[in-house]
Protein backbone atom coordinates (compact mmCIF):
# COMPACT_ATOMS: atom_id res chain seq x y z
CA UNK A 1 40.05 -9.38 22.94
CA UNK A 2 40.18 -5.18 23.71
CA UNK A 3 43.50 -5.47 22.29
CA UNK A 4 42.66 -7.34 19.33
CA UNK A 5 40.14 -5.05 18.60
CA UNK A 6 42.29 -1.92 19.13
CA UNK A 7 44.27 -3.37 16.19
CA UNK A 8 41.80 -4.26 13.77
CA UNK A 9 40.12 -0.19 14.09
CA UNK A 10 42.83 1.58 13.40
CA UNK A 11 42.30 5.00 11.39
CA UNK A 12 43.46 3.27 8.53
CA UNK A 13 40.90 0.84 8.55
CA UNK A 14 37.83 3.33 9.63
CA UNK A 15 38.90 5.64 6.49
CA UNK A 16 39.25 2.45 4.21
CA UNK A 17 35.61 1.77 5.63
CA UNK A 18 34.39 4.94 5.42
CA UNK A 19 35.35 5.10 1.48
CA UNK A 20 34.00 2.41 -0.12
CA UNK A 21 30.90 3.59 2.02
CA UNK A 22 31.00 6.66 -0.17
CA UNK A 23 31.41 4.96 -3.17
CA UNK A 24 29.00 2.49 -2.51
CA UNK A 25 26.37 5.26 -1.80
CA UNK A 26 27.69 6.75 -5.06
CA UNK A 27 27.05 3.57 -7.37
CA UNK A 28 23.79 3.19 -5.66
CA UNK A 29 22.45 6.73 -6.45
CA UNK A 30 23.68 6.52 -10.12
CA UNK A 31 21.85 2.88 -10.72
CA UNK A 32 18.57 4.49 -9.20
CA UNK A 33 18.93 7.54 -11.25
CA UNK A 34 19.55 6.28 -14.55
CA UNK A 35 16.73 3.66 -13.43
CA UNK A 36 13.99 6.47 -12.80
CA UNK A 37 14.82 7.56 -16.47
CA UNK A 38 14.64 3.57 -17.97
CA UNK A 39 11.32 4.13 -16.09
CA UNK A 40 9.99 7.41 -17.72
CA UNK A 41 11.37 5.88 -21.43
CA UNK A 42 9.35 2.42 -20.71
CA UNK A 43 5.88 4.09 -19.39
CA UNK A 44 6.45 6.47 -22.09
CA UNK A 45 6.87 3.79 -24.72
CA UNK A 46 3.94 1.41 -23.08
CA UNK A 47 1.61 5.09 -23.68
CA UNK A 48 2.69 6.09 -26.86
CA UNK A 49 4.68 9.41 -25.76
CA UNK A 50 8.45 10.17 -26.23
CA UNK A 51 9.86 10.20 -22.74
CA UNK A 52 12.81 12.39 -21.43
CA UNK A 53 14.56 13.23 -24.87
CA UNK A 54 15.94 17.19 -24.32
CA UNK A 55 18.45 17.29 -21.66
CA UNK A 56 21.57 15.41 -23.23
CA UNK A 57 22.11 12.71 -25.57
CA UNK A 58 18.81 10.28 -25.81
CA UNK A 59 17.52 12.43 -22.74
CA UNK A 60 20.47 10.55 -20.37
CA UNK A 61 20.97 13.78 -18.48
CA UNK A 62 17.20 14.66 -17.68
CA UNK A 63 17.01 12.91 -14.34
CA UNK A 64 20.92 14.20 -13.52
CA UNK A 65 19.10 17.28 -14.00
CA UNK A 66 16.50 16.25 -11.92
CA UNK A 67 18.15 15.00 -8.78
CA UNK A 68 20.47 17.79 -9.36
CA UNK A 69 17.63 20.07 -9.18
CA UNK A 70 16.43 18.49 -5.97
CA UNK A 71 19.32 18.67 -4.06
CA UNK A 72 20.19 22.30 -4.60
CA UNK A 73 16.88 23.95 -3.97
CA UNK A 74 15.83 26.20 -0.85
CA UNK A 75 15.26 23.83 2.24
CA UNK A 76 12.23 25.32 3.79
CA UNK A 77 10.64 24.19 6.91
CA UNK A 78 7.17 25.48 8.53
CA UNK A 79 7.24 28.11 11.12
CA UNK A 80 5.02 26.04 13.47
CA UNK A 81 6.46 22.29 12.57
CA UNK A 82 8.28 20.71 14.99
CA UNK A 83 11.34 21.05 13.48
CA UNK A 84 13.33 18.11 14.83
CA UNK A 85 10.95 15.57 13.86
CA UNK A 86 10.49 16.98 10.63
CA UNK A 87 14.39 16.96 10.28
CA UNK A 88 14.27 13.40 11.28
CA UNK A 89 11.63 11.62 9.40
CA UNK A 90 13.12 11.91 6.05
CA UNK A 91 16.26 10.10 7.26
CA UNK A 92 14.31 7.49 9.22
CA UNK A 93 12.62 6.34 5.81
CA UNK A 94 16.02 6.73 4.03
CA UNK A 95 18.26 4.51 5.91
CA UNK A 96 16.32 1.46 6.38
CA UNK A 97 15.80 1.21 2.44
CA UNK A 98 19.79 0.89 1.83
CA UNK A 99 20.05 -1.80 4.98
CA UNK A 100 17.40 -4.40 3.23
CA UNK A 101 19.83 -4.62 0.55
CA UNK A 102 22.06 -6.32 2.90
CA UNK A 103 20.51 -9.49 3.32
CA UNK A 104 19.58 -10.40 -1.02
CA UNK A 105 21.93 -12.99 -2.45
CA UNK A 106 22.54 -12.07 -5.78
CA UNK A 107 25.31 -14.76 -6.56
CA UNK A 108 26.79 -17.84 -4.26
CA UNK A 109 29.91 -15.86 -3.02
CA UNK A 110 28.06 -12.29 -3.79
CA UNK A 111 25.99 -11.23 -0.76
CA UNK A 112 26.84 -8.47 1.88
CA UNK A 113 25.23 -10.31 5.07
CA UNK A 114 24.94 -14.17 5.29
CA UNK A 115 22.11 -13.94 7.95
CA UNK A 116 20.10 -17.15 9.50
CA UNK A 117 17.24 -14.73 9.77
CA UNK A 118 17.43 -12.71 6.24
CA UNK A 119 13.49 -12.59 6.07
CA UNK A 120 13.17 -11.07 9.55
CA UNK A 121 15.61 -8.62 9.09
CA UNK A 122 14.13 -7.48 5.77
CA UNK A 123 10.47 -7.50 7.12
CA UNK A 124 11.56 -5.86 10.66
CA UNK A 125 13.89 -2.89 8.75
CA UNK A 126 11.18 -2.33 6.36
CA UNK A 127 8.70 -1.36 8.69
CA UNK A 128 10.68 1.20 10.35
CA UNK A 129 10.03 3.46 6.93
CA UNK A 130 6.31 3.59 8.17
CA UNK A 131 7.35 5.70 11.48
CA UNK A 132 9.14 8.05 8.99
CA UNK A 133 6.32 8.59 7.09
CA UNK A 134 3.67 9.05 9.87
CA UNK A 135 6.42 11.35 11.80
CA UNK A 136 6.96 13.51 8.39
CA UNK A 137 2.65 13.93 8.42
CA UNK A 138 2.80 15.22 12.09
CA UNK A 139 6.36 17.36 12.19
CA UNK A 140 4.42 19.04 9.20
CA UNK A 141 1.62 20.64 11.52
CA UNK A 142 -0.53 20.37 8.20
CA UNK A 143 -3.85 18.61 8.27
CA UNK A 144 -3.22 16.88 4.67
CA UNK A 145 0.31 15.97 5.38
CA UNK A 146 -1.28 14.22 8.57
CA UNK A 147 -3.90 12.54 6.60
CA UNK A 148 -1.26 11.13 4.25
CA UNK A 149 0.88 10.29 7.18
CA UNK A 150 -2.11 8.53 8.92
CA UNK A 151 -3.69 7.31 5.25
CA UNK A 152 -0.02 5.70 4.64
CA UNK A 153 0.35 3.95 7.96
CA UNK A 154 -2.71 2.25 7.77
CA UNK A 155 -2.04 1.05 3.94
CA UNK A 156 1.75 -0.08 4.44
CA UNK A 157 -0.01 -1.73 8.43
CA UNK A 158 -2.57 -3.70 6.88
CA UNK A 159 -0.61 -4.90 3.91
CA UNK A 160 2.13 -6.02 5.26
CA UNK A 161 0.48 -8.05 7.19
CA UNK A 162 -0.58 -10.66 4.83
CA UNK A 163 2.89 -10.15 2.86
CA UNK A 164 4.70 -11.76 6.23
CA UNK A 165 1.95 -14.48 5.97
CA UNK A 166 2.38 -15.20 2.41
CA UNK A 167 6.29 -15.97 3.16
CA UNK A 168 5.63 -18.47 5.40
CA UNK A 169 4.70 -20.91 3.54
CA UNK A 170 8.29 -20.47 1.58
CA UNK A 171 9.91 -20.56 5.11
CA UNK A 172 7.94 -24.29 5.97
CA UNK A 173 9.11 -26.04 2.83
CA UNK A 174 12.80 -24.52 3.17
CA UNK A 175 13.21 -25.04 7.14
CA UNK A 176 14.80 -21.76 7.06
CA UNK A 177 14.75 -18.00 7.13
CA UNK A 178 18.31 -17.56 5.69
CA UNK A 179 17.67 -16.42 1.82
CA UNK A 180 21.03 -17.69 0.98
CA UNK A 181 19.55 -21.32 1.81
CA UNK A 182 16.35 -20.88 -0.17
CA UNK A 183 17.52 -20.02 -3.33
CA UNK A 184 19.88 -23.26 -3.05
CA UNK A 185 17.26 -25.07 -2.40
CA UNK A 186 15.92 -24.16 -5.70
CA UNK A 187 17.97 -25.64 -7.85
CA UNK A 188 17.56 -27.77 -10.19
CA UNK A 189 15.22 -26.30 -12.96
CA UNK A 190 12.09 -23.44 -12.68
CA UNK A 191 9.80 -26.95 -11.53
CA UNK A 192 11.94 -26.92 -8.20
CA UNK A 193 11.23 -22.41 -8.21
CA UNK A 194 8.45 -21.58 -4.84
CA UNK A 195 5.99 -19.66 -7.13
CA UNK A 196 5.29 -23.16 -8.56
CA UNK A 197 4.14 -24.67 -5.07
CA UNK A 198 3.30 -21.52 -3.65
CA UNK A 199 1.66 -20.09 -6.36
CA UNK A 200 -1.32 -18.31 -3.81
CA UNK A 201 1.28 -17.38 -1.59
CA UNK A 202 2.74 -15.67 -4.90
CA UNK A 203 0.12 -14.09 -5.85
CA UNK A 204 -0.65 -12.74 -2.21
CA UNK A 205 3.15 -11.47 -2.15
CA UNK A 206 3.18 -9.55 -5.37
CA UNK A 207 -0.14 -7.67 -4.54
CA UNK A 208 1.14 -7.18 -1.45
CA UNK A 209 4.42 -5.62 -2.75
CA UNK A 210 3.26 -3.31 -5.17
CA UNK A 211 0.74 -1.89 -1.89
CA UNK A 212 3.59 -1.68 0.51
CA UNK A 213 5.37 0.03 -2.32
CA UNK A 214 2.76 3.10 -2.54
CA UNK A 215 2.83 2.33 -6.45
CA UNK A 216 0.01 2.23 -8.45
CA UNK A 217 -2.62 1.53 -8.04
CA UNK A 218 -2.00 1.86 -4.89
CA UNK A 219 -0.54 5.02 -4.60
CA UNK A 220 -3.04 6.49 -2.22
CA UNK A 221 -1.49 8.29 0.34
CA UNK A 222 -0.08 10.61 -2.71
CA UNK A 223 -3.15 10.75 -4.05
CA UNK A 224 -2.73 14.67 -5.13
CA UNK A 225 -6.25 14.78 -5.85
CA UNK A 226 -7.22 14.19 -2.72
CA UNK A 227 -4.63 15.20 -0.05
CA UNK A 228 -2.41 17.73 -1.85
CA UNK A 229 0.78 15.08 -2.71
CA UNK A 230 -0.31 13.25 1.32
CA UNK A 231 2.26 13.53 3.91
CA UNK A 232 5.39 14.83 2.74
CA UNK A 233 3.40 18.19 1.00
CA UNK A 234 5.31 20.47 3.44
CA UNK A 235 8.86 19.19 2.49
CA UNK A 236 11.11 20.77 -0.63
CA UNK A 237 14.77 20.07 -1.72
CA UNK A 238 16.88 17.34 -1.04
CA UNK A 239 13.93 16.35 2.35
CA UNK A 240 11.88 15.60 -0.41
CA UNK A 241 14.36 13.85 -2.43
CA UNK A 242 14.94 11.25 0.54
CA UNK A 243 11.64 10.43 0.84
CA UNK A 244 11.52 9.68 -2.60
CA UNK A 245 14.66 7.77 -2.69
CA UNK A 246 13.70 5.82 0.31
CA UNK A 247 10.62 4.75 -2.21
CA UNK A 248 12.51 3.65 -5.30
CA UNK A 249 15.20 1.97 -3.68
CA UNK A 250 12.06 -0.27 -2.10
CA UNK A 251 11.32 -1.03 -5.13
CA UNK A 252 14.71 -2.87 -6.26
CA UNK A 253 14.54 -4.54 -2.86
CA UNK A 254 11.35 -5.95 -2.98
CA UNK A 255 12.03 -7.05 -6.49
CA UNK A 256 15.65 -8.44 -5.15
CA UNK A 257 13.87 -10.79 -2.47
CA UNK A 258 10.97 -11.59 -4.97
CA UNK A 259 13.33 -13.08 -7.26
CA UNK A 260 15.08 -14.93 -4.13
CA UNK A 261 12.10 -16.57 -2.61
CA UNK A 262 9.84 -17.02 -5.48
CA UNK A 263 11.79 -17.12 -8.79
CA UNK A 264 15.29 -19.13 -7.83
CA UNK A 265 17.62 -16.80 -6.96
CA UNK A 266 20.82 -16.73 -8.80
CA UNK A 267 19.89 -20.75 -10.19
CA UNK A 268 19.67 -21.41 -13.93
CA UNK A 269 15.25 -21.91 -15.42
CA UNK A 270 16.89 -25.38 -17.01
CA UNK A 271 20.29 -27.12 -15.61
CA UNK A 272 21.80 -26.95 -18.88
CA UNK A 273 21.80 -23.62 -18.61
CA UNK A 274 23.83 -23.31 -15.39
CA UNK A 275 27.11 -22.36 -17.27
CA UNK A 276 25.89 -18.88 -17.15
CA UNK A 277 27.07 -16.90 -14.17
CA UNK A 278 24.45 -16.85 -11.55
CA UNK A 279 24.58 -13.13 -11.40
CA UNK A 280 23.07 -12.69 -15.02
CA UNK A 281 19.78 -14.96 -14.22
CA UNK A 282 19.21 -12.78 -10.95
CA UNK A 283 19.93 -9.67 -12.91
CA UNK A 284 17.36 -11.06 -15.36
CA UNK A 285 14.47 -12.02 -12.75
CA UNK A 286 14.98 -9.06 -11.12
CA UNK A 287 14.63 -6.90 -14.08
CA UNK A 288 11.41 -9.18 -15.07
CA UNK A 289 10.11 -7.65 -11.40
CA UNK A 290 10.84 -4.05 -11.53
CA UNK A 291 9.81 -4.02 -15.45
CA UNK A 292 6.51 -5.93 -14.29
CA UNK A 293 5.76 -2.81 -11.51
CA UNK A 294 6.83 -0.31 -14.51
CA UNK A 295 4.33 -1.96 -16.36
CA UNK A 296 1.34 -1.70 -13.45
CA UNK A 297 2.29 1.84 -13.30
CA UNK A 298 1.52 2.62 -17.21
CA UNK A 299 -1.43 0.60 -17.60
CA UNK A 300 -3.41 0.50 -14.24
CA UNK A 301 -5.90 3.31 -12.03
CA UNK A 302 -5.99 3.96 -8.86
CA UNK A 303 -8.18 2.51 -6.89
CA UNK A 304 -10.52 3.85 -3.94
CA UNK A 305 -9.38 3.90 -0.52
CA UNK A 306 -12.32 1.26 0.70
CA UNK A 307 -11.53 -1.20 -2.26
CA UNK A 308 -7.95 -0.90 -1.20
CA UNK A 309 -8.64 -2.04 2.45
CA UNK A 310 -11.31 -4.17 1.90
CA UNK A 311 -8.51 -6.19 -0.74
CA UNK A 312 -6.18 -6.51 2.05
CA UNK A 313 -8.28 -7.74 4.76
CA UNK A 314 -11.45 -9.23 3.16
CA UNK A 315 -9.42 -11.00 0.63
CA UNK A 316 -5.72 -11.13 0.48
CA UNK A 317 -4.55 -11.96 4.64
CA UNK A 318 -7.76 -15.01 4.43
CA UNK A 319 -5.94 -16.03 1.41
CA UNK A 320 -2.39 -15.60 2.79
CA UNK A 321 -3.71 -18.21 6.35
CA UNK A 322 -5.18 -20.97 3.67
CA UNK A 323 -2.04 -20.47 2.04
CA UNK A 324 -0.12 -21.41 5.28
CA UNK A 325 -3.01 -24.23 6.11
CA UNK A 326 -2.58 -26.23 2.64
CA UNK A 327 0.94 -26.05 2.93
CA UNK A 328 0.84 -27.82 5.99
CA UNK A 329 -1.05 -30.18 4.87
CA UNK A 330 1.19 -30.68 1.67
CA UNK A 331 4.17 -30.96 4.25
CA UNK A 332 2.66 -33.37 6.51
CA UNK A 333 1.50 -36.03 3.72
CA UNK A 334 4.57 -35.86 1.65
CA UNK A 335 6.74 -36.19 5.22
């Protein structure tokens, strides 16, 4: 077996790995940069403004700019942070939001993992982005970067409690946790989707999203208003940039495994439809999400910190348990 192995990671193979890793990271930073400016054109389109329109044809290079901007200003970290914590959070937010991808079918033969527990592993690698945050708040050794830090935890805590809950019910009528298996058994036509049959657990999901998400309206912890941008205030240049990354990657993610559990997958709305490649209806759905959390962005405000707590555990995880109780029920009289 050693042996075996020996031959299998050779150099060859490692530097083979280690490039399509690079280009991979590549082709991921170019969608989400040239998807921040689709967002700044559509927000400024829903509110009647122009939108990035100076730097480069149509305003393509403004976010280049941007990012480029990011990445090659001064790195500063406070004299009394604890430096190797601060160093660290950034990348403990960044990673986990390029590993969630793993585990979203976007086609039959097009997925990077084939895992038997593809909602665990997105639910448990998400989560690890909270420590991140909360360690960026303290390394900072700033009182509002703490407050953010502390504000964030308990959003991202109590909401994702009731988005785990709200999945369930999509895990009892599927048998399964693999997200391959769910979308397949989805086919057939949007009547056979989940939202249809699950339409509170739905519901409970999407607000639940959006939350985790720190988009408005419930961007809170980077409420400048209040806590002076929350807990990354103390970082700058490309530190800042992760965190921010980390962020909007979530968001094609969570719109990735809305369109799997809820919304079919990769199946056709009407089987005689299903000549079309299952890539292009995913692609569609989960453009529908992201242009539905664009759309939240430009139209709703932010709400206050008790209304956002009180909607996660007064209303939303009560919800998300009758949600698991009427399934049940459904289950045990249809057999």
């Amino acid at each position: 077996m050693l042996d075996l192995l020996q031959q299998q990671l050779t150099w060859t193979n490692a530097a083979i790995f280690l490039a399509w890793g690079v280009v991979l990271l590549l082709v991921i930073l170019g969608f989400v940069t040239y998807a921040i400016y689709f967002e700044r054109k559509v927000i400024g389109w829903m509110q009647l403004r122009i939108g990035p329109n100076r730097v480069g044809p149509l305003g393509l290079l403004q976010t280049v700019a941007d990012v480029t901007k990011l990445l090659i200003k001064e790195d500063t970290i406070p004299k009394k942070a604890d430096r190797e914590l601060f160093i660290l959070a950034p990348v403990i937010a960044f990673i986990p939001s390029f590993v969630v991808v793993a585990a979203i079918p976007f086609a039959p033969q097009l997925m990077s993992a084939d895992l038997n527990i593809g909602v665990l592993y997105y639910v448990a690698l998400s989560g690890i982005s909270t420590i991140g945050i909360v360690l960026g708040g303290w390394a900072s050794n700033n009182k509002y970067a703490l407050l953010g830090g502390m504000r964030s935890a308990a959003q991202m805590i109590s909401y994702e409690i009731p988005l785990v809950i709200s999945v369930v019910g999509v895990v009892m009528m599927t048998g399964s946790m693999n997200l391959r298996v769910i979308v397949e058994q989805q086919a057939g036509g949007f009547w056979h989707w989940n939202f249809l049959p699950q339409i509170i657990g739905f519901a409970v999901f999407i607000v639940a999203a959006v939350s985790e998400l720190n988009r408005t309206p419930f961007d809170l912890p980077e409420a400048e208003s209040e806590l002076v941008a929350g807990y990354h205030v103390e970082y700058s240049g490309f530190r800042f940039a992760f965190f921010m990354l980390a962020e909007y990657v979530y968001v094609f993610a969570i719109a990735g495994l809305t369109a799997s559990l809820f919304l079919g997958g990769w199946q056709a709305p009407f089987p005689f439809l299903s000549f079309i490649p299952g890539i292009v209806w995913f692609l569609l759905k989960f453009s529908f999400v992201v242009f539905f959390l664009f759309w939240l962005r430009a139209t709703m405000p932010r709400i206050r910190v008790d209304q956002l707590m009180g909607l996660g555990w007064k209303v939303l995880l009560p919800l998300a348990l009758a949600n698991i109780f009427v399934t049940a029920i459904y289950l045990g009289i249809t057999g």
